[in-house]
PDB file of N, CA and C in Angstrom:
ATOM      1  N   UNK A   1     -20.127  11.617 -15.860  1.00  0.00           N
ATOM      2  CA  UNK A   1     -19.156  12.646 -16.106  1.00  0.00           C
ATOM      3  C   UNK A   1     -18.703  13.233 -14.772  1.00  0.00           C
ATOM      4  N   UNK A   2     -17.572  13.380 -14.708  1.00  0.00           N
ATOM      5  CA  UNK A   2     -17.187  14.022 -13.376  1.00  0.00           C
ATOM      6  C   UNK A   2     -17.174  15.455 -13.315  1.00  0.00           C
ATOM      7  N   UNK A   3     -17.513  15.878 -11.840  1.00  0.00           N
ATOM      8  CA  UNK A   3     -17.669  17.447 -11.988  1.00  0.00           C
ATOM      9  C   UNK A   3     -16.059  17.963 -11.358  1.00  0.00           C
ATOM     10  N   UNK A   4     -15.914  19.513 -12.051  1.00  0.00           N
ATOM     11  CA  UNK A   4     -14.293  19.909 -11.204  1.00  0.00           C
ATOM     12  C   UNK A   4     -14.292  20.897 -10.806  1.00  0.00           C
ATOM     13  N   UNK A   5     -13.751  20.991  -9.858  1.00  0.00           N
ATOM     14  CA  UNK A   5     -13.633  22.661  -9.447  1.00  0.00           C
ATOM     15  C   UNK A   5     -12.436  22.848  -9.180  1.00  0.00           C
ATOM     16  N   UNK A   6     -12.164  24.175  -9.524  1.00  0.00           N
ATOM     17  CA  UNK A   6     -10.831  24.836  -8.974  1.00  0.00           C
ATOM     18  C   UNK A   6     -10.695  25.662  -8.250  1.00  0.00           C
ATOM     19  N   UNK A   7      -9.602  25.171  -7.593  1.00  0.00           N
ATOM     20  CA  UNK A   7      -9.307  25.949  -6.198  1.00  0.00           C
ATOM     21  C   UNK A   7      -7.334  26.053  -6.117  1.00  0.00           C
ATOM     22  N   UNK A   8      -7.449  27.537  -5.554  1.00  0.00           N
ATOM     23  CA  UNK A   8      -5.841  27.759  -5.767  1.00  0.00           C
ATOM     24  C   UNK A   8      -5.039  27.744  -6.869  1.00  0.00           C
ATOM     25  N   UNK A   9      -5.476  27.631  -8.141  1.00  0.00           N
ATOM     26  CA  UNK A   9      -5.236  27.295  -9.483  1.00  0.00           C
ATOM     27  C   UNK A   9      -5.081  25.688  -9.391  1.00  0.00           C
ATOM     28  N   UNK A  10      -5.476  24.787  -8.560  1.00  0.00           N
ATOM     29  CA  UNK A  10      -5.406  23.182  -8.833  1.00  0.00           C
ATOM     30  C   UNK A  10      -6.884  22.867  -9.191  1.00  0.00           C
ATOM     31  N   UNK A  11      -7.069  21.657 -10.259  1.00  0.00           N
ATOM     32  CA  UNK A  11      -8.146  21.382 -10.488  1.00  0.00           C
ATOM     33  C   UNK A  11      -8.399  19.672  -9.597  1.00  0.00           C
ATOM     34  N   UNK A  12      -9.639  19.802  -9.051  1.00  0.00           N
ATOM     35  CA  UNK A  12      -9.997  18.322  -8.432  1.00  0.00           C
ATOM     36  C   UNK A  12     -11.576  17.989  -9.042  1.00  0.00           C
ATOM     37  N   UNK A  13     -11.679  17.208  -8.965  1.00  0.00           N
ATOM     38  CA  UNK A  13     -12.400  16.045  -9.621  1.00  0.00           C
ATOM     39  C   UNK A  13     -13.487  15.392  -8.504  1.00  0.00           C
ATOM     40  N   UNK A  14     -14.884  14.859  -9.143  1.00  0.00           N
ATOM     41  CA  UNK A  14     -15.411  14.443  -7.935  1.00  0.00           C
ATOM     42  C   UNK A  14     -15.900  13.540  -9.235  1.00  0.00           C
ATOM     43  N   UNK A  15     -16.127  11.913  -9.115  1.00  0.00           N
ATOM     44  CA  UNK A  15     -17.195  10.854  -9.893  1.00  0.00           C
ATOM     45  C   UNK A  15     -17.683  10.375  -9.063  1.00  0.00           C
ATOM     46  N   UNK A  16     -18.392   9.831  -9.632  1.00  0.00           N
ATOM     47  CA  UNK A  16     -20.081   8.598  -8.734  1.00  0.00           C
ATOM     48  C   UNK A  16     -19.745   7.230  -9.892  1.00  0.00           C
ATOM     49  N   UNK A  17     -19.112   6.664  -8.888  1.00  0.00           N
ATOM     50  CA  UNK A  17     -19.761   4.922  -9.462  1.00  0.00           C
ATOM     51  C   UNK A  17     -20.163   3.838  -8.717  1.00  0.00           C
ATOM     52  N   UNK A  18     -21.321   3.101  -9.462  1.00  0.00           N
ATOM     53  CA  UNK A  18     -21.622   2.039  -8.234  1.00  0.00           C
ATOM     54  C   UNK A  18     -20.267   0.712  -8.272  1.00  0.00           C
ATOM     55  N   UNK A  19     -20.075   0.340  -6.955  1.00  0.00           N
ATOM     56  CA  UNK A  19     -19.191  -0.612  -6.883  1.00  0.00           C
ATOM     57  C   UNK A  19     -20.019  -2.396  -7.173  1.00  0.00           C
ATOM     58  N   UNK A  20     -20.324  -3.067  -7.602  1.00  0.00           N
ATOM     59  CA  UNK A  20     -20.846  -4.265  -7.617  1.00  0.00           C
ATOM     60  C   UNK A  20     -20.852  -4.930  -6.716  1.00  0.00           C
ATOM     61  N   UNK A  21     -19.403  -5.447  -6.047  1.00  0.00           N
ATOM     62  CA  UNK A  21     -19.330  -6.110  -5.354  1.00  0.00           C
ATOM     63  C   UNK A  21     -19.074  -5.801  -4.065  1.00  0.00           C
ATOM     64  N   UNK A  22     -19.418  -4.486  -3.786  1.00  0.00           N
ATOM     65  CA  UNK A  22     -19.662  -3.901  -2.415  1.00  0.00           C
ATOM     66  C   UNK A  22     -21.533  -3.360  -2.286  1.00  0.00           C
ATOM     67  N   UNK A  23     -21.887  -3.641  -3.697  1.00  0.00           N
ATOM     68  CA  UNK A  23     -23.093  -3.013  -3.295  1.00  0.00           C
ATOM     69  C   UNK A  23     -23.301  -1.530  -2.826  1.00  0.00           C
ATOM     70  N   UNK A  24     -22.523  -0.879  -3.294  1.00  0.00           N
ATOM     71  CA  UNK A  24     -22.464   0.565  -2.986  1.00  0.00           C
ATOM     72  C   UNK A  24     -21.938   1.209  -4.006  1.00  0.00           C
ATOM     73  N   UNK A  25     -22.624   2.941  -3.677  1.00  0.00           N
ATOM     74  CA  UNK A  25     -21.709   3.921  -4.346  1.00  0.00           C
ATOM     75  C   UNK A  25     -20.499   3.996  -4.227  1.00  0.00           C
ATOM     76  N   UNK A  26     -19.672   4.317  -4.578  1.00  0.00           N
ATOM     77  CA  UNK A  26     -18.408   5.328  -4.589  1.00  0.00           C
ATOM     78  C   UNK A  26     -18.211   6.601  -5.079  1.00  0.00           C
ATOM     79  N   UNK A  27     -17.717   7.401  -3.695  1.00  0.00           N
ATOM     80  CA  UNK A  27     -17.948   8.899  -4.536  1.00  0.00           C
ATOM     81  C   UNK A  27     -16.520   9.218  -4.473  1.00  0.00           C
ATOM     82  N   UNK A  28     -16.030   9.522  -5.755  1.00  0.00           N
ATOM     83  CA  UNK A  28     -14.542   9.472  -5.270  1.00  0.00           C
ATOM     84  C   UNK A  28     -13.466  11.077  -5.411  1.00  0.00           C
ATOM     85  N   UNK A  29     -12.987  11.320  -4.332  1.00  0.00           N
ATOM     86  CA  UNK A  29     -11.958  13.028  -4.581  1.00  0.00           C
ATOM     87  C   UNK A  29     -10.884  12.825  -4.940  1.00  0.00           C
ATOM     88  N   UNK A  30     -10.254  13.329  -6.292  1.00  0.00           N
ATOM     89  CA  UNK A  30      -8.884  13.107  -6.948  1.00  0.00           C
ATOM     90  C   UNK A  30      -8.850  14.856  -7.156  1.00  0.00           C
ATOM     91  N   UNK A  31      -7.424  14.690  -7.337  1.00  0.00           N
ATOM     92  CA  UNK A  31      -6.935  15.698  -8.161  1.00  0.00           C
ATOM     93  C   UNK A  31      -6.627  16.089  -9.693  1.00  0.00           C
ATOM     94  N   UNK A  32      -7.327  16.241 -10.157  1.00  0.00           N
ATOM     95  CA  UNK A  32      -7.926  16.083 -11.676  1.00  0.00           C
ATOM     96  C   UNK A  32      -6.573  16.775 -12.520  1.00  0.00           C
ATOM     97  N   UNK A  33      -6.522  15.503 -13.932  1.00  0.00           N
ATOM     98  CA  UNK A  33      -5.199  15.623 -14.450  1.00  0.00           C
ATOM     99  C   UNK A  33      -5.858  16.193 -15.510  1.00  0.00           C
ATOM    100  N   UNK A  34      -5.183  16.819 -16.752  1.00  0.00           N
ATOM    101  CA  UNK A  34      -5.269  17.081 -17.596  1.00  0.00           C
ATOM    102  C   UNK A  34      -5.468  16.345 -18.384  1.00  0.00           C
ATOM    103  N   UNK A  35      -6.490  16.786 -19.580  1.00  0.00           N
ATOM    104  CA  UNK A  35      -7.191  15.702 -21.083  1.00  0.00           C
ATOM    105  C   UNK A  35      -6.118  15.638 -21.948  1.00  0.00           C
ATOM    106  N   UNK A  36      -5.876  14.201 -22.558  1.00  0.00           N
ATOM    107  CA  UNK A  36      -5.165  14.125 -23.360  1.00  0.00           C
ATOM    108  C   UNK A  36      -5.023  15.544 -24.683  1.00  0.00           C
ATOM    109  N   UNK A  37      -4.220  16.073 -24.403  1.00  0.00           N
ATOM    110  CA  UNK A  37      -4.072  17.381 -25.722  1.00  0.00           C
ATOM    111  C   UNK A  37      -4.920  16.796 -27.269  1.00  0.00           C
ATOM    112  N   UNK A  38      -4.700  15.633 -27.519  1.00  0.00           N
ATOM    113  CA  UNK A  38      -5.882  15.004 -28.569  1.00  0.00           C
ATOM    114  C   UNK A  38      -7.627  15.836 -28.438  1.00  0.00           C
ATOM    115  N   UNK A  39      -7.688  15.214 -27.763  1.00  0.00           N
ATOM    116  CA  UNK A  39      -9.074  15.760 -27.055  1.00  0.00           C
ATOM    117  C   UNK A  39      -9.690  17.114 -27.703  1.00  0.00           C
ATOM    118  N   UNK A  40      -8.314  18.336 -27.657  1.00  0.00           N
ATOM    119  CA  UNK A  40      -8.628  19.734 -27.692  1.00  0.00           C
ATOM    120  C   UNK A  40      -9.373  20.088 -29.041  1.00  0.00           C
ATOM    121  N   UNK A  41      -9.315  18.898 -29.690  1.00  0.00           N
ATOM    122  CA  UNK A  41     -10.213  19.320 -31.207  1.00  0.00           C
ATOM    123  C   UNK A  41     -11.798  18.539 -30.932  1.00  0.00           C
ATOM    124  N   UNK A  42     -12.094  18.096 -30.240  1.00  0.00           N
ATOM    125  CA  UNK A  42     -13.113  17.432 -29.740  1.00  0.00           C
ATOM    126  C   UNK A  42     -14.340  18.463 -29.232  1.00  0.00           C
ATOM    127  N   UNK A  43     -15.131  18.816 -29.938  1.00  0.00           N
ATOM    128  CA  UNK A  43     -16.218  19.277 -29.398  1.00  0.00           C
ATOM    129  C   UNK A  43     -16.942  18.726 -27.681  1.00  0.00           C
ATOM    130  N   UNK A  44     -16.850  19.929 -26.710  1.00  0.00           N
ATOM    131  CA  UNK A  44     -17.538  19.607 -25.787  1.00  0.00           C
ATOM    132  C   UNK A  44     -16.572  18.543 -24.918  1.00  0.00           C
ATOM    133  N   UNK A  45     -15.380  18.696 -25.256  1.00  0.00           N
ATOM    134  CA  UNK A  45     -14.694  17.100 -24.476  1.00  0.00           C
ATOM    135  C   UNK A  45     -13.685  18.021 -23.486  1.00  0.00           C
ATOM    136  N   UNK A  46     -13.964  16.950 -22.086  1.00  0.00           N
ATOM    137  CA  UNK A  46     -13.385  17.383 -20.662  1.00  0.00           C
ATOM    138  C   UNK A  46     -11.846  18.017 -20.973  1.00  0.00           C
ATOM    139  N   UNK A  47     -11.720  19.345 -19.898  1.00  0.00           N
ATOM    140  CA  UNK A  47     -10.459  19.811 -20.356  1.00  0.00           C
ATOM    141  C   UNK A  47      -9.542  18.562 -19.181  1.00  0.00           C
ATOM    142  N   UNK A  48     -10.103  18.138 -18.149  1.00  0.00           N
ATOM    143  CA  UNK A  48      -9.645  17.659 -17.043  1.00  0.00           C
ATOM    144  C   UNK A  48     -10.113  16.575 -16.863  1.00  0.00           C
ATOM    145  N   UNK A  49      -9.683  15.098 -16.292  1.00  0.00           N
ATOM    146  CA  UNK A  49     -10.438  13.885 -16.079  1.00  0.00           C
ATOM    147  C   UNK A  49      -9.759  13.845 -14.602  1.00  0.00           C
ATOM    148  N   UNK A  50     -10.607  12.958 -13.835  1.00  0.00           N
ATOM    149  CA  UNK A  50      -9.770  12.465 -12.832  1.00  0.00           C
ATOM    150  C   UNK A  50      -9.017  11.534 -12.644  1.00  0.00           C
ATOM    151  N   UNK A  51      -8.136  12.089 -11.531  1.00  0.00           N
ATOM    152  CA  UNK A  51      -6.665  11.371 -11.075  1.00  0.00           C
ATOM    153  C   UNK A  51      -6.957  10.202 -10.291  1.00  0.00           C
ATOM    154  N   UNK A  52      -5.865  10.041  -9.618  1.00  0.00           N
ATOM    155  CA  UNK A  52      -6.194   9.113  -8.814  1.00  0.00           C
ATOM    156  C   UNK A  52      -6.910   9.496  -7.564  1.00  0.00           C
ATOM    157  N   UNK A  53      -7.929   8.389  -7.116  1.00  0.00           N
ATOM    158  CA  UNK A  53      -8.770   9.250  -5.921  1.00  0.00           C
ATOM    159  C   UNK A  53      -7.718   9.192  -4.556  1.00  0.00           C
ATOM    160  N   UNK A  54      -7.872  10.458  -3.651  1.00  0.00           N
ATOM    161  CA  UNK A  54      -7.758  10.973  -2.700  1.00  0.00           C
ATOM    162  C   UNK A  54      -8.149  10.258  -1.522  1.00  0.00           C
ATOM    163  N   UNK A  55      -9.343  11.041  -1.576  1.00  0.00           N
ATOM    164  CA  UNK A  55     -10.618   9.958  -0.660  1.00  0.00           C
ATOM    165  C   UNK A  55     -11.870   9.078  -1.729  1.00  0.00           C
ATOM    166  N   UNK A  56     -12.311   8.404  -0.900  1.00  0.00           N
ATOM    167  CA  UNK A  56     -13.305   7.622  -1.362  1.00  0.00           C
ATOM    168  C   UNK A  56     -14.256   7.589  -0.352  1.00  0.00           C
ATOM    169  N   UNK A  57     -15.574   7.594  -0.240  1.00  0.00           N
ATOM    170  CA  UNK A  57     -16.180   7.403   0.220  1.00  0.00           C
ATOM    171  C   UNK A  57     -17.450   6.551   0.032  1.00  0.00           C
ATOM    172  N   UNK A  58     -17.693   5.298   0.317  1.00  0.00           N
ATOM    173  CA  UNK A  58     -18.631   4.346  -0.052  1.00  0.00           C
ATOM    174  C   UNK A  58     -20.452   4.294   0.941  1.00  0.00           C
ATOM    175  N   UNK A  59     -21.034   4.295   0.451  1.00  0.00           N
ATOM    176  CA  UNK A  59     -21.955   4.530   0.287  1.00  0.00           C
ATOM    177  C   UNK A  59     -22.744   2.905   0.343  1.00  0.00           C
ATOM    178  N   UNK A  60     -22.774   2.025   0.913  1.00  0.00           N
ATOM    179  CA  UNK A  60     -24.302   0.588   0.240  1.00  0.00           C
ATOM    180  C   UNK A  60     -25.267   1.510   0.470  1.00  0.00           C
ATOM    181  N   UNK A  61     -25.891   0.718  -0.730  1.00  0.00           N
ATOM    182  CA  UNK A  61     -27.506   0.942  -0.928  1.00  0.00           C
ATOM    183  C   UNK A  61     -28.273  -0.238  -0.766  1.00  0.00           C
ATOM    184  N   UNK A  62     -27.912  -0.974  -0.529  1.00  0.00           N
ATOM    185  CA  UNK A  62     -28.522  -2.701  -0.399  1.00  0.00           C
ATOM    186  C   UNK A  62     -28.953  -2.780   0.782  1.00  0.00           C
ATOM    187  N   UNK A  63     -28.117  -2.491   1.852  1.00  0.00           N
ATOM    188  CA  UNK A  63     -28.738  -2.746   3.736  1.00  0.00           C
ATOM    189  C   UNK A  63     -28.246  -1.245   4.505  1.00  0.00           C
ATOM    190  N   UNK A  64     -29.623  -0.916   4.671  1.00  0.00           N
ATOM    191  CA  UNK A  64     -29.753   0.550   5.303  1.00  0.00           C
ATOM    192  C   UNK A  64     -28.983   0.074   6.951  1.00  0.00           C
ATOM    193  N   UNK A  65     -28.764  -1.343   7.385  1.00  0.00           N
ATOM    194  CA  UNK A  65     -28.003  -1.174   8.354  1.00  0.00           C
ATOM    195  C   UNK A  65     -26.660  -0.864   8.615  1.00  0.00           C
ATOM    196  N   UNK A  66     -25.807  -0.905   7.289  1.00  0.00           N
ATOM    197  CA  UNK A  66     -24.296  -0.661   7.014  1.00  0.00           C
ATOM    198  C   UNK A  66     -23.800   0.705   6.992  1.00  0.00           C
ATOM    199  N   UNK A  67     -23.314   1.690   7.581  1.00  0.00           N
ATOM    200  CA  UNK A  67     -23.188   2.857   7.794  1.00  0.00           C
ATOM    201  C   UNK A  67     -21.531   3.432   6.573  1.00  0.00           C
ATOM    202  N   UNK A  68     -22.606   4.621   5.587  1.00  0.00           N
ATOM    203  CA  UNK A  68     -21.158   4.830   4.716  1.00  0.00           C
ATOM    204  C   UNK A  68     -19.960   4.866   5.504  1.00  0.00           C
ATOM    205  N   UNK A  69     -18.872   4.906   4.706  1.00  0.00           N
ATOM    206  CA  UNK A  69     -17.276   4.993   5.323  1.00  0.00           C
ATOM    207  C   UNK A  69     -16.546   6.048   4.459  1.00  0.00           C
ATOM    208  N   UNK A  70     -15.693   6.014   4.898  1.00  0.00           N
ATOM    209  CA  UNK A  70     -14.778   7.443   3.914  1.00  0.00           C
ATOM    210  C   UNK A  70     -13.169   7.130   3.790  1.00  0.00           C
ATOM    211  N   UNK A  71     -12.782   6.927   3.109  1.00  0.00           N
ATOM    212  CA  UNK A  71     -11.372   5.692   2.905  1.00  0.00           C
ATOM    213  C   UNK A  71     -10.288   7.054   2.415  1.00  0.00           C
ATOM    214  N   UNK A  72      -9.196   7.303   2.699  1.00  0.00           N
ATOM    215  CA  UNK A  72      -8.075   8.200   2.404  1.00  0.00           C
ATOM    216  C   UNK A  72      -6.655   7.376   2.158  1.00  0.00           C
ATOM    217  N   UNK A  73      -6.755   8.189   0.513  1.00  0.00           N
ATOM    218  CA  UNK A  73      -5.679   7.132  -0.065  1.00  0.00           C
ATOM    219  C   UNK A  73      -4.790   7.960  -0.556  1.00  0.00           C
ATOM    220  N   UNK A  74      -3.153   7.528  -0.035  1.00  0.00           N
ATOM    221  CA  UNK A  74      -2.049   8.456  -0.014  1.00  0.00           C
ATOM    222  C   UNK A  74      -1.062   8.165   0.099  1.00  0.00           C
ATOM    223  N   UNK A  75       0.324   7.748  -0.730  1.00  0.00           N
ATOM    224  CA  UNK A  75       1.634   7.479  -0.637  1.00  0.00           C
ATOM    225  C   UNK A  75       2.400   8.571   0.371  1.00  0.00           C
ATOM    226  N   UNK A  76       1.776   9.957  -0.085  1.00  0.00           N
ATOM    227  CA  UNK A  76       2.739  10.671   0.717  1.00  0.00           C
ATOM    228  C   UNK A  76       1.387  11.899   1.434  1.00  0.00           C
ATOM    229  N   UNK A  77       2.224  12.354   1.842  1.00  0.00           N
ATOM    230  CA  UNK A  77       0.920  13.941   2.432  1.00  0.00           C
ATOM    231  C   UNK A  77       0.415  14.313   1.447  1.00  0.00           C
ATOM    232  N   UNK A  78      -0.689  14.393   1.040  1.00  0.00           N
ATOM    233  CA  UNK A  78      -1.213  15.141   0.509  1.00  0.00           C
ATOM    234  C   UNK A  78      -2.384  16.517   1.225  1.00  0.00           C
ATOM    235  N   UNK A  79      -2.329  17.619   0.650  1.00  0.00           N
ATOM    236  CA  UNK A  79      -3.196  18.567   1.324  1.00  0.00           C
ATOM    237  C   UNK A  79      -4.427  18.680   0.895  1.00  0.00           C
ATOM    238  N   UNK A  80      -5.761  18.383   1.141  1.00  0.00           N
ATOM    239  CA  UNK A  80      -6.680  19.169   0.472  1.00  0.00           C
ATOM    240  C   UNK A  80      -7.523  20.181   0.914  1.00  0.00           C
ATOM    241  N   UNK A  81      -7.666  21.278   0.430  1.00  0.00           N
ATOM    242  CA  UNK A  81      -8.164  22.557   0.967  1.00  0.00           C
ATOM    243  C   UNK A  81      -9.490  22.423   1.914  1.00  0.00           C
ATOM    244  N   UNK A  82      -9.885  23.230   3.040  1.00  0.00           N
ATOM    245  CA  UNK A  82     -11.424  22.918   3.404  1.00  0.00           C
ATOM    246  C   UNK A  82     -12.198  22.940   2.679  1.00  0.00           C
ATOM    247  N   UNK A  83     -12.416  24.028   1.646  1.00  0.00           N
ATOM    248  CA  UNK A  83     -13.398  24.292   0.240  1.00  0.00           C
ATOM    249  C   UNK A  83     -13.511  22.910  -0.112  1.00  0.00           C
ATOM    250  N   UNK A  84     -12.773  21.993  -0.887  1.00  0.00           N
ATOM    251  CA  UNK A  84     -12.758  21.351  -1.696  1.00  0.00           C
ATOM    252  C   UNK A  84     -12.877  19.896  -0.991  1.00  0.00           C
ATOM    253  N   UNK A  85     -12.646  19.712   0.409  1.00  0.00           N
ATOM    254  CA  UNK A  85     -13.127  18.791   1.315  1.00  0.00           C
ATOM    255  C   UNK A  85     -14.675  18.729   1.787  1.00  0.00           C
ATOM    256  N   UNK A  86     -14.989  20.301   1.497  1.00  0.00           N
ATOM    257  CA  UNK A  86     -16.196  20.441   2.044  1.00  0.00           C
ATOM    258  C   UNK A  86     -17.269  20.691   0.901  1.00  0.00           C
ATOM    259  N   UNK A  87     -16.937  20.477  -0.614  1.00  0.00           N
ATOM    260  CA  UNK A  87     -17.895  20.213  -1.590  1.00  0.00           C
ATOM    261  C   UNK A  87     -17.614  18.941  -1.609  1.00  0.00           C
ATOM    262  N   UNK A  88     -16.861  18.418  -1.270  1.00  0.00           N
ATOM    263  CA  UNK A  88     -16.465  16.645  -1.618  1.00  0.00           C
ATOM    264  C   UNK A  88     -17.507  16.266  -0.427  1.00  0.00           C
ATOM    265  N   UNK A  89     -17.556  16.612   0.461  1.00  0.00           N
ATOM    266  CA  UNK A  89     -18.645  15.531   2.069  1.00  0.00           C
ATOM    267  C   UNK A  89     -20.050  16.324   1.658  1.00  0.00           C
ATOM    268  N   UNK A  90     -20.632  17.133   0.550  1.00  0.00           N
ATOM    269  CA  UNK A  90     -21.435  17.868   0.520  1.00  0.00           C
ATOM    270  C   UNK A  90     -21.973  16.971  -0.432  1.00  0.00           C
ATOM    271  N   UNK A  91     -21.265  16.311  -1.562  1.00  0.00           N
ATOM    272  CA  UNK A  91     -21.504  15.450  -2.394  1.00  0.00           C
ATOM    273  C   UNK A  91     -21.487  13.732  -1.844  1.00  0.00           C
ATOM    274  N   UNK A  92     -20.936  13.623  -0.760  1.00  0.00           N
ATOM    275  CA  UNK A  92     -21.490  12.561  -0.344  1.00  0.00           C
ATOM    276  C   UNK A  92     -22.691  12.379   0.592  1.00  0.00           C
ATOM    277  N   UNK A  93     -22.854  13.644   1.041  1.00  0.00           N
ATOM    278  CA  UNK A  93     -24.007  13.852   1.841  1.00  0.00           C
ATOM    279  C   UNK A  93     -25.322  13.621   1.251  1.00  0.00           C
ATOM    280  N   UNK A  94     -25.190  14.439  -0.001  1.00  0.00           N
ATOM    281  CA  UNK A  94     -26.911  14.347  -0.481  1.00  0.00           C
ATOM    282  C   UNK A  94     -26.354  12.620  -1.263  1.00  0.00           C
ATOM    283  N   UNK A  95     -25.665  11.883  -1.706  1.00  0.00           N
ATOM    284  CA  UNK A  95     -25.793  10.609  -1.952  1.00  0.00           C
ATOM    285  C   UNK A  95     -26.160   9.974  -1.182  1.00  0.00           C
ATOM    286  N   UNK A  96     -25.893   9.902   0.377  1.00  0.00           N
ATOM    287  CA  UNK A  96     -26.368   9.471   1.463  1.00  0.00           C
ATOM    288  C   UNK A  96     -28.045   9.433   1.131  1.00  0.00           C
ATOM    289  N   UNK A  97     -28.273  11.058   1.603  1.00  0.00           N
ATOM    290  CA  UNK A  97     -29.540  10.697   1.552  1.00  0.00           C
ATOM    291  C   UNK A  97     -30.316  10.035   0.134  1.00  0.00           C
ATOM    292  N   UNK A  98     -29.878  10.272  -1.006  1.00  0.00           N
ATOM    293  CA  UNK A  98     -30.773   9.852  -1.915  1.00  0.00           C
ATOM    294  C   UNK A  98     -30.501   8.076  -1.941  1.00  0.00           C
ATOM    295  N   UNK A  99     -29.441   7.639  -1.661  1.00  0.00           N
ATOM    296  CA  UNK A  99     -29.791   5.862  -1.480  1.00  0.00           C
ATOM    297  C   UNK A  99     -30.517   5.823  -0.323  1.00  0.00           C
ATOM    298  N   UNK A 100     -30.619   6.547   0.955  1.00  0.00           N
ATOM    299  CA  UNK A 100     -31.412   5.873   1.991  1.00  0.00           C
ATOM    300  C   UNK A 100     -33.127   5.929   1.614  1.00  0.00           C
ATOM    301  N   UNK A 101     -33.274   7.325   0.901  1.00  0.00           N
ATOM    302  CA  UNK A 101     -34.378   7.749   0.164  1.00  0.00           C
ATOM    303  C   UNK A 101     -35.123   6.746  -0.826  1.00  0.00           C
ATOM    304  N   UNK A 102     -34.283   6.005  -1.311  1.00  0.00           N
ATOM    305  CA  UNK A 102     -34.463   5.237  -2.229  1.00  0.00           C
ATOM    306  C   UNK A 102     -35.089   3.665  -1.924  1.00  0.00           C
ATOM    307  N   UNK A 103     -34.091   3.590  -1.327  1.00  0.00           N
ATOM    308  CA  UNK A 103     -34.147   2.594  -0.049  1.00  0.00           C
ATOM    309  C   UNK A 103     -35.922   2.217   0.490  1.00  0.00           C
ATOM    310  N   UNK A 104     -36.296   3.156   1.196  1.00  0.00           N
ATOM    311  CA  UNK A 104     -37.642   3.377   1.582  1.00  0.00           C
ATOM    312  C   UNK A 104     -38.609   3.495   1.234  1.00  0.00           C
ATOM    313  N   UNK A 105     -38.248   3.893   0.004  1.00  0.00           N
ATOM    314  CA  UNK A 105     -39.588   4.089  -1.352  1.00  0.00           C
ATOM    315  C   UNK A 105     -38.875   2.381  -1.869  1.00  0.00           C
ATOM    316  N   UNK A 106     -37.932   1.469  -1.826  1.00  0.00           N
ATOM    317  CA  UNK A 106     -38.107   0.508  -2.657  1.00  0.00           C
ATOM    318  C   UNK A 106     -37.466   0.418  -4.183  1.00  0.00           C
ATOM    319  N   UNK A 107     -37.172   1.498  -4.283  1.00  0.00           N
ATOM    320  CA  UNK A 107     -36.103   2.085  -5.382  1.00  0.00           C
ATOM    321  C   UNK A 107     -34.780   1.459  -5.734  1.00  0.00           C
ATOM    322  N   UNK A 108     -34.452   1.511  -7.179  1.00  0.00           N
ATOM    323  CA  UNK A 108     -32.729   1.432  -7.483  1.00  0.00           C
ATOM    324  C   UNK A 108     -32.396   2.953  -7.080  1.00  0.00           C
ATOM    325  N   UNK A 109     -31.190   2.825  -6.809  1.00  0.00           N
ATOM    326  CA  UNK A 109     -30.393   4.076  -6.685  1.00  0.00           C
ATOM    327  C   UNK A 109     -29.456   4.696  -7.733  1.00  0.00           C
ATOM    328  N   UNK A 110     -29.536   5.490  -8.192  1.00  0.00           N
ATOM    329  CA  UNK A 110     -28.805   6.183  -9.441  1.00  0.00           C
ATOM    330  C   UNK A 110     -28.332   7.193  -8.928  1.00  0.00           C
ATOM    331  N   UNK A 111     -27.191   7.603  -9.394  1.00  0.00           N
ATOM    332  CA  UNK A 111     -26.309   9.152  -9.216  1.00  0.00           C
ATOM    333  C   UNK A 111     -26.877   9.909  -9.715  1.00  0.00           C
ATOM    334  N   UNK A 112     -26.941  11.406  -9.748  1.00  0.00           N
ATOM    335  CA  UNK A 112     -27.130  12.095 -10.610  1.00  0.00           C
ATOM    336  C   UNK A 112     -25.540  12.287 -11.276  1.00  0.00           C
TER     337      UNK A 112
END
């Protein structure tokens, strides 16, 4: 499930998925669109899903020698606030550590 926060009255979006064929996380920053109006009779169902991602930032968990990256994806300017840049690298941060963590103990790696 993706988490959202709002900032400035815009809502953004943060998910965790593993990529397969990179062998890594992806933690990805969009600007979170609105739930299909269907939805609104739905017990417990997201008012917001995410957009298209912003940044991405990848993560392997397979070879502790490959250093994450952080990918910025954009037709035109887009702005994103420091707040919301800086819960987005806050959320790739502790992913960092919990695959390297994982890593060392011998572990799969899971998102929370």
């Amino acid at each position: 499930m993706p988490e959202v926060r709002v900032h400035a009255g815009r809502h953004y979006a943060i998910q965790f998925h593993y990529a397969l064929p990179d062998d890594a996380w992806r933690v990805e920053l969009s600007e979170a669109v609105p739930a299909p109006a269907a939805w609104a009779k739905i017990p417990d169902a997201e008012a917001h899903l995410p957009g298209t991602a912003l940044v991405v930032a990848v993560i392997p968990d397979e070879d502790p020698g490959l250093e994450p990256t952080v990918h910025f994806y954009s037709h035109d300017e887009h702005v994103i606030p420091y707040e919301i840049m800086r819960w987005f690298m806050e959320q790739v941060a502790e992913q960092v550590e919990r695959c390297r963590l994982a890593f060392e103990q011998g572990e799969p790696e899971t998102a929370e």
